[in-house]
PDB file of N, CA and C in Angstrom:
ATOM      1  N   UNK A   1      57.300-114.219 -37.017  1.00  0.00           N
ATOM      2  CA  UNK A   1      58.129-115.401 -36.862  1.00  0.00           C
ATOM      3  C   UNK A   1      59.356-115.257 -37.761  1.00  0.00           C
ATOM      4  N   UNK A   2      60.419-115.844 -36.963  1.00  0.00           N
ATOM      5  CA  UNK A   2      61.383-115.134 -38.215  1.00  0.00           C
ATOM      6  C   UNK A   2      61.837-116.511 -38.850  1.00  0.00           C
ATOM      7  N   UNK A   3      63.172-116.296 -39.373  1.00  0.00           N
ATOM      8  CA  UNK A   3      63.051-117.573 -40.718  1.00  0.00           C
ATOM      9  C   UNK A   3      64.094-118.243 -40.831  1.00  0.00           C
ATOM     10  N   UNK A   4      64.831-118.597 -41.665  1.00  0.00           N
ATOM     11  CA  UNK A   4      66.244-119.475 -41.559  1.00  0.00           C
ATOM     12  C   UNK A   4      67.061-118.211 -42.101  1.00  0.00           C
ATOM     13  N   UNK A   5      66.749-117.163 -43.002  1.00  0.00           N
ATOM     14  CA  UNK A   5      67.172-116.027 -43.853  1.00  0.00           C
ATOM     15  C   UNK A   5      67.523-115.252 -42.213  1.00  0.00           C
ATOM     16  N   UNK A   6      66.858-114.991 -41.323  1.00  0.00           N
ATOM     17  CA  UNK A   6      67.351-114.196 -40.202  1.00  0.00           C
ATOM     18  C   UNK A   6      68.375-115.058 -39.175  1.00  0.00           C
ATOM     19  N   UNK A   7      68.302-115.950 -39.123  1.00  0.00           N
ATOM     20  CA  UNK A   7      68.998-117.248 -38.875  1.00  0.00           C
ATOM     21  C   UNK A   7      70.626-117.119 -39.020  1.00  0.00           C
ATOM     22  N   UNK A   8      71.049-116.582 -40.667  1.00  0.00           N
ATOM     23  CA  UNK A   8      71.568-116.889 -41.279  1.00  0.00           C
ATOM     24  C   UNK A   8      72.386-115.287 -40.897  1.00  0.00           C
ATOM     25  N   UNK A   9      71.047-114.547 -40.865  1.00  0.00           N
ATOM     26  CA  UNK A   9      71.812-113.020 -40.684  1.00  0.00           C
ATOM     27  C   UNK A   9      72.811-113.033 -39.550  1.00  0.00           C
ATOM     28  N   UNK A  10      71.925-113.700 -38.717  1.00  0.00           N
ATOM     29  CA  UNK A  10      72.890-113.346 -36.919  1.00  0.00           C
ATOM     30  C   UNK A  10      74.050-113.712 -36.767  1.00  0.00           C
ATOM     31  N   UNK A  11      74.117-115.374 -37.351  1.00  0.00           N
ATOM     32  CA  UNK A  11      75.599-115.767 -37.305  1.00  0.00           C
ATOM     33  C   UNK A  11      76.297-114.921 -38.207  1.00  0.00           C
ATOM     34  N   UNK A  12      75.609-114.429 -38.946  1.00  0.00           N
ATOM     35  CA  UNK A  12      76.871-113.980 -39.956  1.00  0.00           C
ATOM     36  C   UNK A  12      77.381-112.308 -39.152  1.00  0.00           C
ATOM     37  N   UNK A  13      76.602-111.687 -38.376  1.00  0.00           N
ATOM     38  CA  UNK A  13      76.663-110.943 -37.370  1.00  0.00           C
ATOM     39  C   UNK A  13      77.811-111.168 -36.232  1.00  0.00           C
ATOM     40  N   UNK A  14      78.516-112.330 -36.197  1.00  0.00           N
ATOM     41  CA  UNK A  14      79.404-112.643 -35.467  1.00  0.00           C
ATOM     42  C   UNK A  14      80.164-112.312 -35.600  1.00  0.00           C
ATOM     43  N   UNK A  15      81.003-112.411 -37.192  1.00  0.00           N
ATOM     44  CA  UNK A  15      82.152-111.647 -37.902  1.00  0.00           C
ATOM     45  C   UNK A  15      82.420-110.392 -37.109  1.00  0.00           C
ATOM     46  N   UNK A  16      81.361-109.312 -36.667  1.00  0.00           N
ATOM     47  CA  UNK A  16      81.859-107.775 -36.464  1.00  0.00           C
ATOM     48  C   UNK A  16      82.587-108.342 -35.433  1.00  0.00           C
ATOM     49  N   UNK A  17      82.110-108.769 -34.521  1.00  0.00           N
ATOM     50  CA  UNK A  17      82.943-109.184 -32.799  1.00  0.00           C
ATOM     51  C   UNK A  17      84.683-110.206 -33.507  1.00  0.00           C
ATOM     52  N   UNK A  18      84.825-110.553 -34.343  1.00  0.00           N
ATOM     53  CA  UNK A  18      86.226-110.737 -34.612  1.00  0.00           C
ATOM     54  C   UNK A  18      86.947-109.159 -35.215  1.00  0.00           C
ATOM     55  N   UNK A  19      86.260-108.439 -35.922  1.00  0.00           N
ATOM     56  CA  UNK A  19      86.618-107.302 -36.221  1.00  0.00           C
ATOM     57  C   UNK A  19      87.160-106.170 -34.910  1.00  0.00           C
ATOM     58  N   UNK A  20      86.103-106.237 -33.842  1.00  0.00           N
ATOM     59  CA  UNK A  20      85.892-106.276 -32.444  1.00  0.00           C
ATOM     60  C   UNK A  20      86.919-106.330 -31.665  1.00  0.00           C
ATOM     61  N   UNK A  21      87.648-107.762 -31.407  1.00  0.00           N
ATOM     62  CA  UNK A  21      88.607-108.511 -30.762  1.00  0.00           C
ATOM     63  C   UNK A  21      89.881-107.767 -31.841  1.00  0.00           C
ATOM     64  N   UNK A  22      90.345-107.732 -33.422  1.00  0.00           N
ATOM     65  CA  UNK A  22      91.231-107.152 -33.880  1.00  0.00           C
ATOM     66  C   UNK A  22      91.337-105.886 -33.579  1.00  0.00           C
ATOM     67  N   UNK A  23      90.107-105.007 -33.423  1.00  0.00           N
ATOM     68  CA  UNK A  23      90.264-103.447 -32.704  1.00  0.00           C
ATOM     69  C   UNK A  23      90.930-103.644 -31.354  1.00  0.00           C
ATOM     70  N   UNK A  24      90.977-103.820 -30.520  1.00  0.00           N
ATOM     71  CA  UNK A  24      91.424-104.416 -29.190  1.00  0.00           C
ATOM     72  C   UNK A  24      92.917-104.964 -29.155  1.00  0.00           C
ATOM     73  N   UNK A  25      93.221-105.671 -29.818  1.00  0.00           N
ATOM     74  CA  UNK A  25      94.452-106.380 -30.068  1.00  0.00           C
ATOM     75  C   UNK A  25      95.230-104.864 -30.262  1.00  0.00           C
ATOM     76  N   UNK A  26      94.660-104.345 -31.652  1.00  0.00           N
ATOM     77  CA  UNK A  26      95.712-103.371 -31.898  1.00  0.00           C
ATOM     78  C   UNK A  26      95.231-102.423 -30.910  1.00  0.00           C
ATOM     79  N   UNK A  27      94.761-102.143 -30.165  1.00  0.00           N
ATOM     80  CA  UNK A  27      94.696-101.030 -28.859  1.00  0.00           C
ATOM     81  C   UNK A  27      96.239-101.422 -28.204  1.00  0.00           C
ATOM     82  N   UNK A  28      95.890-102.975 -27.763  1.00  0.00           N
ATOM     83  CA  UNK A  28      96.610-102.979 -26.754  1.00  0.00           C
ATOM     84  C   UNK A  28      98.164-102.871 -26.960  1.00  0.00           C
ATOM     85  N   UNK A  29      98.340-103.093 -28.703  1.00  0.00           N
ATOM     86  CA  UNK A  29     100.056-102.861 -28.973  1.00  0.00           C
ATOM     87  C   UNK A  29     100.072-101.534 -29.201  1.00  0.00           C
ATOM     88  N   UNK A  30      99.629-100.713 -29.620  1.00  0.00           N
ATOM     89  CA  UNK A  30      99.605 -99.494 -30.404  1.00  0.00           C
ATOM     90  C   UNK A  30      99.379 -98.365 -29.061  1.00  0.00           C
ATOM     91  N   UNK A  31      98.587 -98.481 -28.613  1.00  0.00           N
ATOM     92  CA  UNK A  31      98.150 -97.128 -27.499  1.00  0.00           C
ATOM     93  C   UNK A  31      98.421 -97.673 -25.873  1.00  0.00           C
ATOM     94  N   UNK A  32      99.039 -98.486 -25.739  1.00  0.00           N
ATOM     95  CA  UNK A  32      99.656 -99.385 -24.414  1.00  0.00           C
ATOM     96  C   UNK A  32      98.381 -98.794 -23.578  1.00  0.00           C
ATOM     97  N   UNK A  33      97.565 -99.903 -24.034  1.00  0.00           N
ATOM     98  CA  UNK A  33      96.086 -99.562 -22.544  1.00  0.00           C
ATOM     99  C   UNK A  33      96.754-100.254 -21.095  1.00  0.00           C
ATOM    100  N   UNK A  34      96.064 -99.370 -20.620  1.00  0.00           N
ATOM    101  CA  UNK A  34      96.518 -99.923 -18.698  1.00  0.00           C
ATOM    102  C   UNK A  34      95.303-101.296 -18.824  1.00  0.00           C
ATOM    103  N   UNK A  35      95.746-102.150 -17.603  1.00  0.00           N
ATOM    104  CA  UNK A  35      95.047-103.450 -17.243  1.00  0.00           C
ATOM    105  C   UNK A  35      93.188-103.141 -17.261  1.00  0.00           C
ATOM    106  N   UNK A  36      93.037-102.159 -16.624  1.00  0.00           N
ATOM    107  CA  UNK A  36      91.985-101.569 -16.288  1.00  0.00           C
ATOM    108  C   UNK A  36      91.083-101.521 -17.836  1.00  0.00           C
ATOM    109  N   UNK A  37      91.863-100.404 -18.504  1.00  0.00           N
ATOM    110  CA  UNK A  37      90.889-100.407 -19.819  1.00  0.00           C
ATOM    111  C   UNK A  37      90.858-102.273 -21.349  1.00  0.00           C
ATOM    112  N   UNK A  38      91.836-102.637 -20.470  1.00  0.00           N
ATOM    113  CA  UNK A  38      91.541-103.928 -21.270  1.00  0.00           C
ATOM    114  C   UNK A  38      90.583-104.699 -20.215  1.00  0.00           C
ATOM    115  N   UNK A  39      90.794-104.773 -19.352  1.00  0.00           N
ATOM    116  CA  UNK A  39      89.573-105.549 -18.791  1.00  0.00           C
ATOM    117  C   UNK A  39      88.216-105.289 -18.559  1.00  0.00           C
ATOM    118  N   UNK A  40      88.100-104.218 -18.832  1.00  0.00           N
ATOM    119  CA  UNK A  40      86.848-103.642 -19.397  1.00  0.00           C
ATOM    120  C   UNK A  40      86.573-103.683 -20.854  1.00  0.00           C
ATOM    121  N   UNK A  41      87.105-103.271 -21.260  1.00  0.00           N
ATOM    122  CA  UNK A  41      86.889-103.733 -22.862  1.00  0.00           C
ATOM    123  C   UNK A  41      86.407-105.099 -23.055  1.00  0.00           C
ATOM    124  N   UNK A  42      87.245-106.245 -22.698  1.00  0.00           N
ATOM    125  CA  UNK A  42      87.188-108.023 -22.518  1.00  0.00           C
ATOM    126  C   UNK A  42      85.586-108.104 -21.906  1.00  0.00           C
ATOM    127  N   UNK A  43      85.232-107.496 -20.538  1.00  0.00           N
ATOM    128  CA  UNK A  43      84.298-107.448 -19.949  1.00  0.00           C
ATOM    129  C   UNK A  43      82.976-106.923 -21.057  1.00  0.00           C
ATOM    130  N   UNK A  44      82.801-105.780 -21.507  1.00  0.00           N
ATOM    131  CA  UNK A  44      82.221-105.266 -22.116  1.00  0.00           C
ATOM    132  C   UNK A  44      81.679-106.819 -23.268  1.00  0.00           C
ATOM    133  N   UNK A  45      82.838-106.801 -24.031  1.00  0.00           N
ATOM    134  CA  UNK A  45      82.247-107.758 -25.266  1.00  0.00           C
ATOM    135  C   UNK A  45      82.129-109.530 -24.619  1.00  0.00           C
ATOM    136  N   UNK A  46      82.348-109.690 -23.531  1.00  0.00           N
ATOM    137  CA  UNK A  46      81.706-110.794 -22.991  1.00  0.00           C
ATOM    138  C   UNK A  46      80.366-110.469 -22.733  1.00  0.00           C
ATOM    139  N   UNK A  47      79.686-109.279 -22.520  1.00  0.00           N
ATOM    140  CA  UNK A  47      78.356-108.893 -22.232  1.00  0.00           C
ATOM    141  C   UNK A  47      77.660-109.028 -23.735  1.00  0.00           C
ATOM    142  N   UNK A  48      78.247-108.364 -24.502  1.00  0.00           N
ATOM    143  CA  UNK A  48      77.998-108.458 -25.758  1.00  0.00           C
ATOM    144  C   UNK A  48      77.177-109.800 -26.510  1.00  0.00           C
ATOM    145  N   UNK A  49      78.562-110.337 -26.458  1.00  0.00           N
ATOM    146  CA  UNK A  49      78.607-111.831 -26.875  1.00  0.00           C
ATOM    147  C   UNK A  49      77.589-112.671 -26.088  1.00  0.00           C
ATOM    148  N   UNK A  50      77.206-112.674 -24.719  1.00  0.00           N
ATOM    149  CA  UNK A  50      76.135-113.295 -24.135  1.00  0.00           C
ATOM    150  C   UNK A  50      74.710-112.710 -24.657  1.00  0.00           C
ATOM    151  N   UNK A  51      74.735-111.577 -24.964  1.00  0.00           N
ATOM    152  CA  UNK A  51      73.282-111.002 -25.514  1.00  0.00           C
ATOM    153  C   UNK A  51      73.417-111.491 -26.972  1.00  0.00           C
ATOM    154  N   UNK A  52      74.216-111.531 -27.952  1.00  0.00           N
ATOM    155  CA  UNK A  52      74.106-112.079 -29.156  1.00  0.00           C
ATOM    156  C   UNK A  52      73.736-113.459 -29.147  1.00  0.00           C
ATOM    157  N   UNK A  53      74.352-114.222 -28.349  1.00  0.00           N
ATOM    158  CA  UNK A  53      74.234-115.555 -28.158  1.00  0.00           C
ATOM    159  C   UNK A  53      72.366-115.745 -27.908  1.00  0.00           C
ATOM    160  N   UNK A  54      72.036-115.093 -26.710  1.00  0.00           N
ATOM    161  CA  UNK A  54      70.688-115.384 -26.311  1.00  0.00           C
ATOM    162  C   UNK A  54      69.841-115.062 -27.256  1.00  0.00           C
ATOM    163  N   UNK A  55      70.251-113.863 -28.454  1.00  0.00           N
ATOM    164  CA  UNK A  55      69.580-113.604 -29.278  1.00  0.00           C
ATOM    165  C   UNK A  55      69.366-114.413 -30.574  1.00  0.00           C
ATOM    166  N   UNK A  56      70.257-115.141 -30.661  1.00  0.00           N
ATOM    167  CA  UNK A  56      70.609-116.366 -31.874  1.00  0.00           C
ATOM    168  C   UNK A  56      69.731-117.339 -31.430  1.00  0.00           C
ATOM    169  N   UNK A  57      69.847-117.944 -29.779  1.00  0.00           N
ATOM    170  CA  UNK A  57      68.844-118.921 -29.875  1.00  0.00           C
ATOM    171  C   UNK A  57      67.556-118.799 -29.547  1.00  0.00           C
ATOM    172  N   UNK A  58      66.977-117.730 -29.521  1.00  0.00           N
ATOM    173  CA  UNK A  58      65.652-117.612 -29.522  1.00  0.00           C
ATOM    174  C   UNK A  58      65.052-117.463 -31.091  1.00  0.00           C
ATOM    175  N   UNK A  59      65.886-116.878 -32.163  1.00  0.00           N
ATOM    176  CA  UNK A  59      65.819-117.051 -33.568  1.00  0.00           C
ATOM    177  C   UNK A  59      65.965-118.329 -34.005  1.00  0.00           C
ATOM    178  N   UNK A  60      67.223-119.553 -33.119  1.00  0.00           N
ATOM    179  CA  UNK A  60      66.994-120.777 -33.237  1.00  0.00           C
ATOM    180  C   UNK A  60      65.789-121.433 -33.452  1.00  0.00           C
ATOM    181  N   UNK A  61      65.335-121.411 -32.270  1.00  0.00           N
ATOM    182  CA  UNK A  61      64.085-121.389 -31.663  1.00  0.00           C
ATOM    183  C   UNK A  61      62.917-121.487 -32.136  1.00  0.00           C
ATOM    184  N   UNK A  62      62.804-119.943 -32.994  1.00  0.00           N
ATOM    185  CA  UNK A  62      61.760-120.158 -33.776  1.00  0.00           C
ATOM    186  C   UNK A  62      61.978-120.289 -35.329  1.00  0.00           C
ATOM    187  N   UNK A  63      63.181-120.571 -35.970  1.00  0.00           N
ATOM    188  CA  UNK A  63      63.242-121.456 -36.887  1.00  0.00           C
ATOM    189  C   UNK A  63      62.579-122.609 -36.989  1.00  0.00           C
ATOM    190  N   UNK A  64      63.549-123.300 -35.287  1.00  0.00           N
ATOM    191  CA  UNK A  64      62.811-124.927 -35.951  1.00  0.00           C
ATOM    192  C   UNK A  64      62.067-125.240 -34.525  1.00  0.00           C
ATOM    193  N   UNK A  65      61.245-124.364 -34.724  1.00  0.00           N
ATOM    194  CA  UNK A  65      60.194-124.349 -33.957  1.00  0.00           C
ATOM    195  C   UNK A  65      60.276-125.763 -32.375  1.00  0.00           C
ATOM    196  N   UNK A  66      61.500-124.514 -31.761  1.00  0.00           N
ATOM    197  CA  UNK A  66      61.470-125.290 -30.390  1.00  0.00           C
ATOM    198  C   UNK A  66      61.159-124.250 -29.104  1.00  0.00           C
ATOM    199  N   UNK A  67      61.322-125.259 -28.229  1.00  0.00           N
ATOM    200  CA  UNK A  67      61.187-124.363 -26.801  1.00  0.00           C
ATOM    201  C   UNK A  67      59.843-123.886 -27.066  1.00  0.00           C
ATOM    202  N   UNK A  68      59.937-122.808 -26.592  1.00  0.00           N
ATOM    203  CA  UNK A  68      57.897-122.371 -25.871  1.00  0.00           C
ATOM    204  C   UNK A  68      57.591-121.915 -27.687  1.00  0.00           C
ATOM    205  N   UNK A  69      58.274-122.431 -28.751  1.00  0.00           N
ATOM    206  CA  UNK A  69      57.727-121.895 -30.457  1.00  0.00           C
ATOM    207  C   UNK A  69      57.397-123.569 -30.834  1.00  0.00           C
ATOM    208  N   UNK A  70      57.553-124.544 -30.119  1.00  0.00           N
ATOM    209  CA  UNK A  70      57.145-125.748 -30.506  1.00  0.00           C
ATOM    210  C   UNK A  70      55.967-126.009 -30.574  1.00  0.00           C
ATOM    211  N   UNK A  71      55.004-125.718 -31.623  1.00  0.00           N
ATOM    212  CA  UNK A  71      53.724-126.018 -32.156  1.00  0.00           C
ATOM    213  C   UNK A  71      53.311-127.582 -31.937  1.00  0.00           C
ATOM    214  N   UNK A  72      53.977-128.355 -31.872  1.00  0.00           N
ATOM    215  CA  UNK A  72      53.193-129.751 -31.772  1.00  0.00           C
ATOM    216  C   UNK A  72      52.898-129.870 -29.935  1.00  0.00           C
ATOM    217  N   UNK A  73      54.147-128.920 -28.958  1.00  0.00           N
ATOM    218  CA  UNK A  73      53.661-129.444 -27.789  1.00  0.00           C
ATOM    219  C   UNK A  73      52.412-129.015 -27.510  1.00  0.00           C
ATOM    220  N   UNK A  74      52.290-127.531 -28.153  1.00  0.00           N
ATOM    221  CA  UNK A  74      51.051-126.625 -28.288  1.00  0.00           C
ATOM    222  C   UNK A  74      49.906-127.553 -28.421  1.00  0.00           C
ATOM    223  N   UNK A  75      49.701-128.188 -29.432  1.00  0.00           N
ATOM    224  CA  UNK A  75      48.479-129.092 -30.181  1.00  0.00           C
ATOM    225  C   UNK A  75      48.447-130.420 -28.628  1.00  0.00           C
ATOM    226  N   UNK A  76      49.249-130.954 -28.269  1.00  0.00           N
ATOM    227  CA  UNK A  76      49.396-131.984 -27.450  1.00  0.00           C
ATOM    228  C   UNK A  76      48.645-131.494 -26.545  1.00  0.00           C
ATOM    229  N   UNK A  77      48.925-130.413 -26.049  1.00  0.00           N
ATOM    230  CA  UNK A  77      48.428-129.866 -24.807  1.00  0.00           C
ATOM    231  C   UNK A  77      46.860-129.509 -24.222  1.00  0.00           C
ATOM    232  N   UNK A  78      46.800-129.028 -25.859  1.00  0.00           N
ATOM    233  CA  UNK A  78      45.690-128.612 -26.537  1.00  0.00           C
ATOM    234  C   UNK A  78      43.960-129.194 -26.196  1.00  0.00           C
ATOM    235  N   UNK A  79      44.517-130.599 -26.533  1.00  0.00           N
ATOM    236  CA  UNK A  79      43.351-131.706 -27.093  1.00  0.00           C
ATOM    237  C   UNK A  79      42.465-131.817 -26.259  1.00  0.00           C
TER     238      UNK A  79
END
């Protein structure tokens, strides 16, 4: 089960993807990418960003013990 400490890791895991988006920026002034390799790139870290995301709230999740980690619906169900 993980904890508020892993919680804490992921968002802070977000930072690289602004680091991410500044690699990119300077691609696109510096090495004049065609449409093609920026929209793949954009594409790429929208994939990214949806798997980080899903991965944050399932760590949500079982922080504060929701969704299918909610122990009291468990016990309710239980009886």
């Amino acid at each position: 089960m993980k904890d508020r400490f892993d919680l804490e890791n992921e968002i802070m895991e977000l930072h690289s993807f602004i680091s991410n988006l500044d690699s990119v920026a300077h691609g696109v002034m510096e090495r004049d990418l065609s449409q093609d390799e920026i929209v793949n790139v954009l594409s790429g870290m929208s994939v990214l960003l949806e798997l980080h995301i899903s991965k944050l709230h399932d760590t949500m999740s079982q922080v504060f013990n929701l969704d299918e980690y909610n122990y009291e619906d468990t016990k309710r169900c239980c009886r």
